[in-house]
N, C-alpha and C. Protein backbone atom coordinates (compact mmCIF):
# COMPACT_ATOMS: atom_id res chain seq x y z
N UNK A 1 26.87 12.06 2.51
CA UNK A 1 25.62 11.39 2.80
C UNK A 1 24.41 12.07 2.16
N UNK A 2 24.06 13.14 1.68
CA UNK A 2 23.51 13.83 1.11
C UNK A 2 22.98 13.57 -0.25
N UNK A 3 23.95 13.05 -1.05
CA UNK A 3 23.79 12.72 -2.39
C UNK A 3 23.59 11.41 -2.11
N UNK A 4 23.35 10.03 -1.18
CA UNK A 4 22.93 9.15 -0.98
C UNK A 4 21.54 9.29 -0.95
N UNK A 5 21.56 10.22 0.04
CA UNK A 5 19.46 10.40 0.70
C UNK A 5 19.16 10.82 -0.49
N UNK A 6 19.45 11.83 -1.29
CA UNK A 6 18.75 12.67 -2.76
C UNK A 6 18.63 10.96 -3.52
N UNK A 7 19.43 10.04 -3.71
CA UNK A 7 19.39 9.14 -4.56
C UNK A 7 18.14 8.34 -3.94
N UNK A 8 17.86 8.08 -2.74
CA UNK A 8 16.75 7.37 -1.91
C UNK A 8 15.59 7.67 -2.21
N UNK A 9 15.74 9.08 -1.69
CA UNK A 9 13.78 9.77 -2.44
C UNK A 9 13.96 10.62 -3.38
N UNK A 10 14.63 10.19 -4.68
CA UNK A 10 14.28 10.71 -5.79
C UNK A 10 12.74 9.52 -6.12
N UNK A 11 12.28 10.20 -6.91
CA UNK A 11 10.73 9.17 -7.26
C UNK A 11 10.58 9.34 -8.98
N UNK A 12 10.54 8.37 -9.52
CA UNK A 12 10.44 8.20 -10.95
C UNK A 12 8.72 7.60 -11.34
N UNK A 13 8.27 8.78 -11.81
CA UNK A 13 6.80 8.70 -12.33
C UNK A 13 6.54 7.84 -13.57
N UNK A 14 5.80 7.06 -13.37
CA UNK A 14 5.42 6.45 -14.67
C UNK A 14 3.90 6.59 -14.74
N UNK A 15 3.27 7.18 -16.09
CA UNK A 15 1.97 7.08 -16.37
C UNK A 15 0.94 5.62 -16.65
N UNK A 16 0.36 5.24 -15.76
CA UNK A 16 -0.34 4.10 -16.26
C UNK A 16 -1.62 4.90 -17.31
N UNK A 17 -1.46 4.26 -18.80
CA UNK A 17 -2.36 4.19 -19.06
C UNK A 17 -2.73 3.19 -19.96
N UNK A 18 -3.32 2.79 -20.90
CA UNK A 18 -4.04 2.08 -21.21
C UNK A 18 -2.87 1.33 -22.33
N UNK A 19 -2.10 1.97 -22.98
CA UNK A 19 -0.81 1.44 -24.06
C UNK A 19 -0.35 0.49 -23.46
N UNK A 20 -0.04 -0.70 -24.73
CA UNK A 20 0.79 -1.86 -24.19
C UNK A 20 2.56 -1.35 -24.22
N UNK A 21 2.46 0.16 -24.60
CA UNK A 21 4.32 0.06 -23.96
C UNK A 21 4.58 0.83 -22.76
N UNK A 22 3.09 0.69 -22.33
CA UNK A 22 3.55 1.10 -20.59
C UNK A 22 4.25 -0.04 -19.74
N UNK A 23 3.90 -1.25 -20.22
CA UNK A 23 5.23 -2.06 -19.54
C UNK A 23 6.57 -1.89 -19.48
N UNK A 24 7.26 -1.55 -20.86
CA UNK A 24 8.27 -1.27 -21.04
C UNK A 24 8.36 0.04 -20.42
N UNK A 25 7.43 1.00 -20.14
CA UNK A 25 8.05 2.12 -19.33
C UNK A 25 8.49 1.51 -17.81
N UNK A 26 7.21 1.27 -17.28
CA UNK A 26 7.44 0.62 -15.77
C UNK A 26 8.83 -0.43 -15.61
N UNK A 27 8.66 -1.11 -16.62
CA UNK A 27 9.88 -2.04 -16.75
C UNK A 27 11.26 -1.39 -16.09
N UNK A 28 11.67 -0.25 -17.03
CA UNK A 28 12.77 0.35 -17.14
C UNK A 28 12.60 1.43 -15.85
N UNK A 29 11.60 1.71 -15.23
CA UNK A 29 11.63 3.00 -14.14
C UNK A 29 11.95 1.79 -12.58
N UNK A 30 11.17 0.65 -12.93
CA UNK A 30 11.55 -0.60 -11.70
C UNK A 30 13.24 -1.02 -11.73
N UNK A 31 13.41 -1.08 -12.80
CA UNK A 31 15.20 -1.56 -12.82
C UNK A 31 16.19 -0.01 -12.60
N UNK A 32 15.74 0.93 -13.24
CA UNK A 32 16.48 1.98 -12.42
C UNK A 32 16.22 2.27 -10.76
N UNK A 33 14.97 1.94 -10.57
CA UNK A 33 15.14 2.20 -8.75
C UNK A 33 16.11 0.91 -7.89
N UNK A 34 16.10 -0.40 -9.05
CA UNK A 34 16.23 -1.32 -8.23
C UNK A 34 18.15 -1.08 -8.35
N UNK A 35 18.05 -0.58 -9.58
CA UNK A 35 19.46 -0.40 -9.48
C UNK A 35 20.55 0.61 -9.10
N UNK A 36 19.38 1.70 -8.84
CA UNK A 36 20.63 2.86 -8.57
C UNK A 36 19.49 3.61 -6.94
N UNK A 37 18.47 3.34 -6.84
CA UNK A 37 17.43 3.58 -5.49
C UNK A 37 16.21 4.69 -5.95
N UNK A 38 15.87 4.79 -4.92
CA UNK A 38 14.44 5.35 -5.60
C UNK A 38 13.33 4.99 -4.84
N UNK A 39 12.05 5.72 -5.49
CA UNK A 39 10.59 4.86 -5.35
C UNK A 39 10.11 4.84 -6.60
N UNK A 40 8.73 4.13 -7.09
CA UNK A 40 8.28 4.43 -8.16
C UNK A 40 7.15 5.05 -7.66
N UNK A 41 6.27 5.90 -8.24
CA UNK A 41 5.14 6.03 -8.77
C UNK A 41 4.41 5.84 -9.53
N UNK A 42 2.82 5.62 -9.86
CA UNK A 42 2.35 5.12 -10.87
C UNK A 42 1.43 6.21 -10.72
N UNK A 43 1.04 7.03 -11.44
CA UNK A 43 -0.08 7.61 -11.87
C UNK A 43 -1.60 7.48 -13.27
N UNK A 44 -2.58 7.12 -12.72
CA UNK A 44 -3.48 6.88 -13.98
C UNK A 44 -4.60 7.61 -13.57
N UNK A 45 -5.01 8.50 -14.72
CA UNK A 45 -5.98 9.56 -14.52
C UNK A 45 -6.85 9.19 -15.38
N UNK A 46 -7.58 9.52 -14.40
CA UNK A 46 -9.36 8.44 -15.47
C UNK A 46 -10.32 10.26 -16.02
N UNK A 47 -10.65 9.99 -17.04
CA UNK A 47 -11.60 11.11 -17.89
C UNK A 47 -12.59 10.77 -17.41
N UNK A 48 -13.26 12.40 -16.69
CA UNK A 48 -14.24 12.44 -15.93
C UNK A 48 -15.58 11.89 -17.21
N UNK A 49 -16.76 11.25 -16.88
CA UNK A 49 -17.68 10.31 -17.53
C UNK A 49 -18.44 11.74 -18.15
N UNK A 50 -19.66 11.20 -18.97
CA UNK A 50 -19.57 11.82 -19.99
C UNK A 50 -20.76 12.49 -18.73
N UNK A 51 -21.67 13.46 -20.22
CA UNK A 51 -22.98 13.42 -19.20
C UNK A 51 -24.17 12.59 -19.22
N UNK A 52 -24.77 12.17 -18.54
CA UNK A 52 -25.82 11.39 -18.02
C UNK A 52 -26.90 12.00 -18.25
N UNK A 53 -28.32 11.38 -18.19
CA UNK A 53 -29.51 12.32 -17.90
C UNK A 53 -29.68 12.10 -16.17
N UNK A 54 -29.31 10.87 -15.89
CA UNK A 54 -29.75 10.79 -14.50
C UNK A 54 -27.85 10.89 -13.35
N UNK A 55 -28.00 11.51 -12.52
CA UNK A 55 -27.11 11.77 -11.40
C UNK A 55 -26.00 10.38 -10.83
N UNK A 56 -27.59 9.76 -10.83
CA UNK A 56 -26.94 8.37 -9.92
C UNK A 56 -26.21 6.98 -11.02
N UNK A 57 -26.75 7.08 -12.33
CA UNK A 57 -25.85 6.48 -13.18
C UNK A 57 -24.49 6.99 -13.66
N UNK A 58 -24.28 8.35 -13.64
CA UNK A 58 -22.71 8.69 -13.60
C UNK A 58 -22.45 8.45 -12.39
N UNK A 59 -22.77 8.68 -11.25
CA UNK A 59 -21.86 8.38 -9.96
C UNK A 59 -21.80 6.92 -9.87
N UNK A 60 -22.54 6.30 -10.12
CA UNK A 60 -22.17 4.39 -10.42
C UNK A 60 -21.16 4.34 -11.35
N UNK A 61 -21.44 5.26 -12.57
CA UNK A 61 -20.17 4.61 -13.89
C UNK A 61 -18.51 5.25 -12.77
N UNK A 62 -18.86 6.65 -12.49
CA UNK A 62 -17.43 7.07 -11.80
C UNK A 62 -17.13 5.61 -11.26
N UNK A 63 -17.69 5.27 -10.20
CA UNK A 63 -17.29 4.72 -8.77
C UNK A 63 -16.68 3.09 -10.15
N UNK A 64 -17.68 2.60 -10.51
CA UNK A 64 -16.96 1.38 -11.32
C UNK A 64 -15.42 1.75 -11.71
N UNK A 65 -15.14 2.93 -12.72
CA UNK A 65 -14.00 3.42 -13.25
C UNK A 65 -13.19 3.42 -12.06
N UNK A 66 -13.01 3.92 -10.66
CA UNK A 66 -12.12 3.92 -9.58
C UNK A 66 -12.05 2.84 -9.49
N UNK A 67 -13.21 1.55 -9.56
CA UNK A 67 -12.16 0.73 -8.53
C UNK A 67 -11.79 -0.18 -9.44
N UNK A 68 -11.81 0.10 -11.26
CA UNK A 68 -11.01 -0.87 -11.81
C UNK A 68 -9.79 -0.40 -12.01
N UNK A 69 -9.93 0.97 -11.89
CA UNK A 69 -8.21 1.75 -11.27
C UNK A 69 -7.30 1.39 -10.08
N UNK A 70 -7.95 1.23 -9.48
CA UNK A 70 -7.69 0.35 -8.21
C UNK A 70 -7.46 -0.76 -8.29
N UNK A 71 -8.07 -1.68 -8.96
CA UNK A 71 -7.22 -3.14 -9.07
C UNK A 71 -6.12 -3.24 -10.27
N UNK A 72 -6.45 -2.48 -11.26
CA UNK A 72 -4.90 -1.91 -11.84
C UNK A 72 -3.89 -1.60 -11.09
N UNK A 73 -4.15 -0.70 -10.47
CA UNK A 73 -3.25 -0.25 -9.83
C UNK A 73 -2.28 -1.00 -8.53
N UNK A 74 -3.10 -1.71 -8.40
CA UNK A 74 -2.79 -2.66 -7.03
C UNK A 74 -2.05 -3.89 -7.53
N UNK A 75 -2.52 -4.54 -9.34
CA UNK A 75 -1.93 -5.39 -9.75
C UNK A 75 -0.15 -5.25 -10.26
N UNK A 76 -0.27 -3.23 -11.20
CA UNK A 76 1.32 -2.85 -11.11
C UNK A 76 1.82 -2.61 -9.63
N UNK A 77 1.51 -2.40 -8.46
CA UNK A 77 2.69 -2.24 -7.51
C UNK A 77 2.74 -3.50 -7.23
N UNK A 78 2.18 -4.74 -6.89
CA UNK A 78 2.65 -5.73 -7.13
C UNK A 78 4.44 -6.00 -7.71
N UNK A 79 3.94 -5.58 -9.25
CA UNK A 79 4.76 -5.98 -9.62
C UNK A 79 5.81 -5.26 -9.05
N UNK A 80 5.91 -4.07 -9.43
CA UNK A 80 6.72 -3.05 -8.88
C UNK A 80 7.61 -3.56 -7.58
N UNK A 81 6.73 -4.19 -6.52
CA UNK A 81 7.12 -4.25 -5.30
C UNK A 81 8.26 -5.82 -5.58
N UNK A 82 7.96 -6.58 -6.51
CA UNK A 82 8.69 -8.07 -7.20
C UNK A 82 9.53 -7.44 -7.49
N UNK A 83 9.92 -6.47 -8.32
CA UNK A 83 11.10 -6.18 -8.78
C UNK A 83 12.15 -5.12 -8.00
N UNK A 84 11.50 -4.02 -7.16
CA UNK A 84 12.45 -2.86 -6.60
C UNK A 84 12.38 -3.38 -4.99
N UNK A 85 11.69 -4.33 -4.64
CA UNK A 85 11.29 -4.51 -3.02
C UNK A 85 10.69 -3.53 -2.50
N UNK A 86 10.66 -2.46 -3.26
CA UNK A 86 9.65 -1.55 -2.11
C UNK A 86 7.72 -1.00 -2.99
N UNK A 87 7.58 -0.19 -1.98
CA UNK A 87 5.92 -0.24 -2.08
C UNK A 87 5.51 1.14 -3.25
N UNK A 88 5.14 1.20 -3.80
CA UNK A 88 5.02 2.66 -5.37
C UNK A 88 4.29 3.36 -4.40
N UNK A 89 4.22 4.58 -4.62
CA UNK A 89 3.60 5.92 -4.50
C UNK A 89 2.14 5.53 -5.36
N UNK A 90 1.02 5.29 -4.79
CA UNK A 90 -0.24 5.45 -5.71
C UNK A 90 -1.01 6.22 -6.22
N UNK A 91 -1.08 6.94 -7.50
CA UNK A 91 -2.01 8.45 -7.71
C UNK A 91 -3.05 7.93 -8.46
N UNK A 92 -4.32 8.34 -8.20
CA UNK A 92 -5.24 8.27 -9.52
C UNK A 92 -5.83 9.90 -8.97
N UNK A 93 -5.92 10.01 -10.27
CA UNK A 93 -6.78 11.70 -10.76
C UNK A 93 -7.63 11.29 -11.59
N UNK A 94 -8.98 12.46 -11.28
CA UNK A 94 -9.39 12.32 -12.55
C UNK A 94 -9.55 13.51 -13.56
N UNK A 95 -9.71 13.81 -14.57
CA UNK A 95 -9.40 14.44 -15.39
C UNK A 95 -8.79 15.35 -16.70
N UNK A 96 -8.53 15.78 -17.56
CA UNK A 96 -7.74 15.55 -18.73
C UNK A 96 -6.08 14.88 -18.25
N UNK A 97 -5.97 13.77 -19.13
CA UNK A 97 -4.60 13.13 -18.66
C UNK A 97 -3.28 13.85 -18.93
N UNK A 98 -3.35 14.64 -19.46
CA UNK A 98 -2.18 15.79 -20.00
C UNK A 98 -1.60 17.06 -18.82
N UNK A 99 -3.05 17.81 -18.38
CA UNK A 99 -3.15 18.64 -17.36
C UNK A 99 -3.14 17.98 -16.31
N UNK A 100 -3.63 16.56 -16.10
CA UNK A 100 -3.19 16.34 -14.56
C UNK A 100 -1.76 15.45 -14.53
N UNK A 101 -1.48 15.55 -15.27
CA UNK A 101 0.21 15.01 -15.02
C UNK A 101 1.00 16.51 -14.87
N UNK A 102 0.97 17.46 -15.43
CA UNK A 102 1.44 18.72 -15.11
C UNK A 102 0.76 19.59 -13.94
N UNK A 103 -0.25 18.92 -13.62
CA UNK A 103 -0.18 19.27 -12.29
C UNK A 103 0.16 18.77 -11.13
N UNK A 104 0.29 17.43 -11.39
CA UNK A 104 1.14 17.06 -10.31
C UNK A 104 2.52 16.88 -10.33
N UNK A 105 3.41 16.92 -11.29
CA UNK A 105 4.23 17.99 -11.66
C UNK A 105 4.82 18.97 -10.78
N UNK A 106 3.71 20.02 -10.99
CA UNK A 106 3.46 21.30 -10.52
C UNK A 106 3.96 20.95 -8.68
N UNK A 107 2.90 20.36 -8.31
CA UNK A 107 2.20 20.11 -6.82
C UNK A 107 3.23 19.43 -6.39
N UNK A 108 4.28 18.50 -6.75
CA UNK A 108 4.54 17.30 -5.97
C UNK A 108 6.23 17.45 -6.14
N UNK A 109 6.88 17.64 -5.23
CA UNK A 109 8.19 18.27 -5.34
C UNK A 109 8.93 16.40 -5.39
N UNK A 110 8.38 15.82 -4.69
CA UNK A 110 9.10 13.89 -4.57
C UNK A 110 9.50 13.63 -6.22
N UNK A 111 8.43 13.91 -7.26
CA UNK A 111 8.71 13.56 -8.09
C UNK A 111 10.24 13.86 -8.84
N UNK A 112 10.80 13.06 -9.23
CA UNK A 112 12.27 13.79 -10.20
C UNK A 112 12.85 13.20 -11.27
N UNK A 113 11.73 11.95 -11.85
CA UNK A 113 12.08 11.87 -13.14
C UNK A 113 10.88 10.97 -13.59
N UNK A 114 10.27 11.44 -15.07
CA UNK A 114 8.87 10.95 -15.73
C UNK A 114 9.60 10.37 -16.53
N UNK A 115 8.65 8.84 -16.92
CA UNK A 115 9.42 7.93 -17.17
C UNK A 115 8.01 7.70 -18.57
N UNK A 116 8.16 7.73 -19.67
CA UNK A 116 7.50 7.63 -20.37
C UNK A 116 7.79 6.69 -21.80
N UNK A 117 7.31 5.60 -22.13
CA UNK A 117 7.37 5.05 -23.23
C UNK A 117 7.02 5.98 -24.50
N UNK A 118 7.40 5.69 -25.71
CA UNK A 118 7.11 6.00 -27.11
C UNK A 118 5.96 5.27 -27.49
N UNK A 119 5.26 5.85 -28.34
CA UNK A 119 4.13 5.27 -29.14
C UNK A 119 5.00 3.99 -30.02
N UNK A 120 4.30 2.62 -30.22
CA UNK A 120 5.05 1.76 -31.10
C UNK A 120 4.31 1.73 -32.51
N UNK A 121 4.81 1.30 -33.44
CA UNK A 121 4.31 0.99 -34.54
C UNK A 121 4.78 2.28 -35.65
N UNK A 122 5.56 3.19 -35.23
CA UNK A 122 6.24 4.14 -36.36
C UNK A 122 4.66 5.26 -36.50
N UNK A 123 4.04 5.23 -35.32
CA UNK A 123 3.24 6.62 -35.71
C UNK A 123 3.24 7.82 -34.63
N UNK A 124 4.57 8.11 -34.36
CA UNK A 124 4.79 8.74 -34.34
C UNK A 124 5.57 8.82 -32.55
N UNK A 125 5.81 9.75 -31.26
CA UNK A 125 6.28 9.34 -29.89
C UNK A 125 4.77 9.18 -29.38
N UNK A 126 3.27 9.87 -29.50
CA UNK A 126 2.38 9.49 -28.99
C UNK A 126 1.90 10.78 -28.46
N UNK A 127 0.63 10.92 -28.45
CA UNK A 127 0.13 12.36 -27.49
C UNK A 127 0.67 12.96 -26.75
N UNK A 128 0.88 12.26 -25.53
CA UNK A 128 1.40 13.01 -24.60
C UNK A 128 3.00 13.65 -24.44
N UNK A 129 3.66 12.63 -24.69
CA UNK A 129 4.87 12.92 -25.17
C UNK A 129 4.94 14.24 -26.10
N UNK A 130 4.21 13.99 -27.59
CA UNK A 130 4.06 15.12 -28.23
C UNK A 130 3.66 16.56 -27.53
N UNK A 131 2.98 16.44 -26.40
CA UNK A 131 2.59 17.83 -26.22
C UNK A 131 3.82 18.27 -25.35
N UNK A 132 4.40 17.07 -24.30
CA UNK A 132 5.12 17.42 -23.72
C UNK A 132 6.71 18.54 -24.10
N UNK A 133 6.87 17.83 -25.32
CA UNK A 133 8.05 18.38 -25.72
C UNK A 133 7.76 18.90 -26.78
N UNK A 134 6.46 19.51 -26.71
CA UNK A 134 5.96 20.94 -28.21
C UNK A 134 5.60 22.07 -26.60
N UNK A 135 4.47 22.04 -27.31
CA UNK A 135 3.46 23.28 -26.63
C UNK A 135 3.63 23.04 -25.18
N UNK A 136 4.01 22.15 -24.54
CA UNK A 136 3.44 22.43 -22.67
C UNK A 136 4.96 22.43 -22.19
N UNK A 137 6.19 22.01 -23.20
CA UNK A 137 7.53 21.67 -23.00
C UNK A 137 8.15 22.90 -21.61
N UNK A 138 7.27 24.11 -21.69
CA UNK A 138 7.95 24.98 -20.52
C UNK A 138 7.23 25.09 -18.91
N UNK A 139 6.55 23.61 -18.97
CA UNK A 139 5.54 23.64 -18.09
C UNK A 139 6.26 22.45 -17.42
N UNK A 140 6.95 22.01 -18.10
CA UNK A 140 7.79 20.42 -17.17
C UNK A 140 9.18 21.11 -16.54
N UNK A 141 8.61 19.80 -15.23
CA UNK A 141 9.92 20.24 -14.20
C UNK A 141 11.24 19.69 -13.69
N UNK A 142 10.63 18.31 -14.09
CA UNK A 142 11.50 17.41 -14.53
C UNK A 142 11.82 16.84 -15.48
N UNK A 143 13.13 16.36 -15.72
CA UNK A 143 13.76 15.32 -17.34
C UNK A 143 12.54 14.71 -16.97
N UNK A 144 12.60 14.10 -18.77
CA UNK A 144 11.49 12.99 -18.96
C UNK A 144 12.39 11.96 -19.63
N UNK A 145 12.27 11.05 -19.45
CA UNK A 145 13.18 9.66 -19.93
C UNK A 145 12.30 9.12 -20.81
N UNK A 146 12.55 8.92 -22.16
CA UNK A 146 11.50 8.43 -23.10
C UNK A 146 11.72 6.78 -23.39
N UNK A 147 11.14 6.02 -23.37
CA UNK A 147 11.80 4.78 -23.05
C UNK A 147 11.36 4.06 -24.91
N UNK A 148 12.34 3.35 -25.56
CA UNK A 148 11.63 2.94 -26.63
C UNK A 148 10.71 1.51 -26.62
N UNK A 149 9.86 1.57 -27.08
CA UNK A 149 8.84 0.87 -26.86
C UNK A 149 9.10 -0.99 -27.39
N UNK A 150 10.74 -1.06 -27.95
CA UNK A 150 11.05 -2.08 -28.56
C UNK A 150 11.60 -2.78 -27.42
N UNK A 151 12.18 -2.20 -26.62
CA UNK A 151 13.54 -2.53 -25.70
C UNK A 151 13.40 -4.36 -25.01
N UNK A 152 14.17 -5.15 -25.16
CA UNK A 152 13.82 -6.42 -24.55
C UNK A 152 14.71 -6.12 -23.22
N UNK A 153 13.88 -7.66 -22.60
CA UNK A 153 14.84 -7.35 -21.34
C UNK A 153 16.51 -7.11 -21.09
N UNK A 154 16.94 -7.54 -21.94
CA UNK A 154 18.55 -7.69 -22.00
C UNK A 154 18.69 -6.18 -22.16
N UNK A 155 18.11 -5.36 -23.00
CA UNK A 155 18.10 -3.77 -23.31
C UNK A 155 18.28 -3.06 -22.30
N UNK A 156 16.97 -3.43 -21.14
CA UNK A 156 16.69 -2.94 -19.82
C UNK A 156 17.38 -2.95 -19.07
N UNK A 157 18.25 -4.24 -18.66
CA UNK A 157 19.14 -4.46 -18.01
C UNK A 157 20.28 -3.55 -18.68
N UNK A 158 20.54 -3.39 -19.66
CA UNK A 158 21.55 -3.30 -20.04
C UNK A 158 21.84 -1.38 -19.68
N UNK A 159 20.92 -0.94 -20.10
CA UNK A 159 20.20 0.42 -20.11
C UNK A 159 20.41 1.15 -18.39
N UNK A 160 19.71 0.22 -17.74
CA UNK A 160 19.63 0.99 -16.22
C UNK A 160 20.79 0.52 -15.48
């Protein structure tokens, strides 16, 4: 029974960010929970605003940036919740998107597998990925599942 419960709350992270092959990541992290158990997570870390001359126009631009994170965010567990039946783990951070995925990482023991698409178009796996498995590669704690950014649904299915 043990290796049942580990299969239950294992949690597969997916980065929301702004790339159109973050579908295909979420895609493939929703059909592995739906198919073998799980939760998902979605994490999207917003870059703190620039500087302002006045106080109260960055704390307006912040507060706008949260809550269109928030209806992002509310629109993928949606989906999430259509496809695995259950409810995602919700993170937003703000701050460099590289360091706060390795820190929560760091912080968050639920997590146990990052679920990350490839850059499309042949230039190359994409920033983060790149740093992941160069320079920060001894800073990750979990596999990262790189998902290719081509995959159709039949792939997905086929895959998880």
């Amino acid at each position: 029974m043990p290796e049942e419960e580990a299969r239950r709350n294992r949690v597969f992270l997916v980065v929301v960010d702004d790339s159109p092959e973050r579908a295909v990541a979420l895609q493939y992290a929703c059909l592995r929970v739906k198919h073998s158990g799980g939760r998902v997570a979605l994490l999207r870390v917003l870059e703190p605003a620039g500087q302002t001359e006045w106080a109260g126009i960055g704390a307006l631009l912040a507060e706008e940036r949260r809550a269109e994170a928030e209806q992002l965010m509310g629109g993928l567990a949606a989906q999430v919740n259509e496809i695995t039946g259950g409810v995602p783990i919700i993170l937003i951070r703000e701050g460099d998107p590289r360091e706060e995925l390795l820190k929560l990482l760091a912080e968050d023991p639920r997590v146990s597998i990052l679920v990350l698409a490839a850059a499309g178009g042949g230039s190359g796996p994409g920033p983060l990925i790149s740093a992941l498995v160069g320079r920060h590669a001894h800073r990750l704690k979990v596999p990262m599942t790189i998902v290719p950014p081509s995959l159709t649904q039949e792939d997905l299915q086929r895959v998880t």
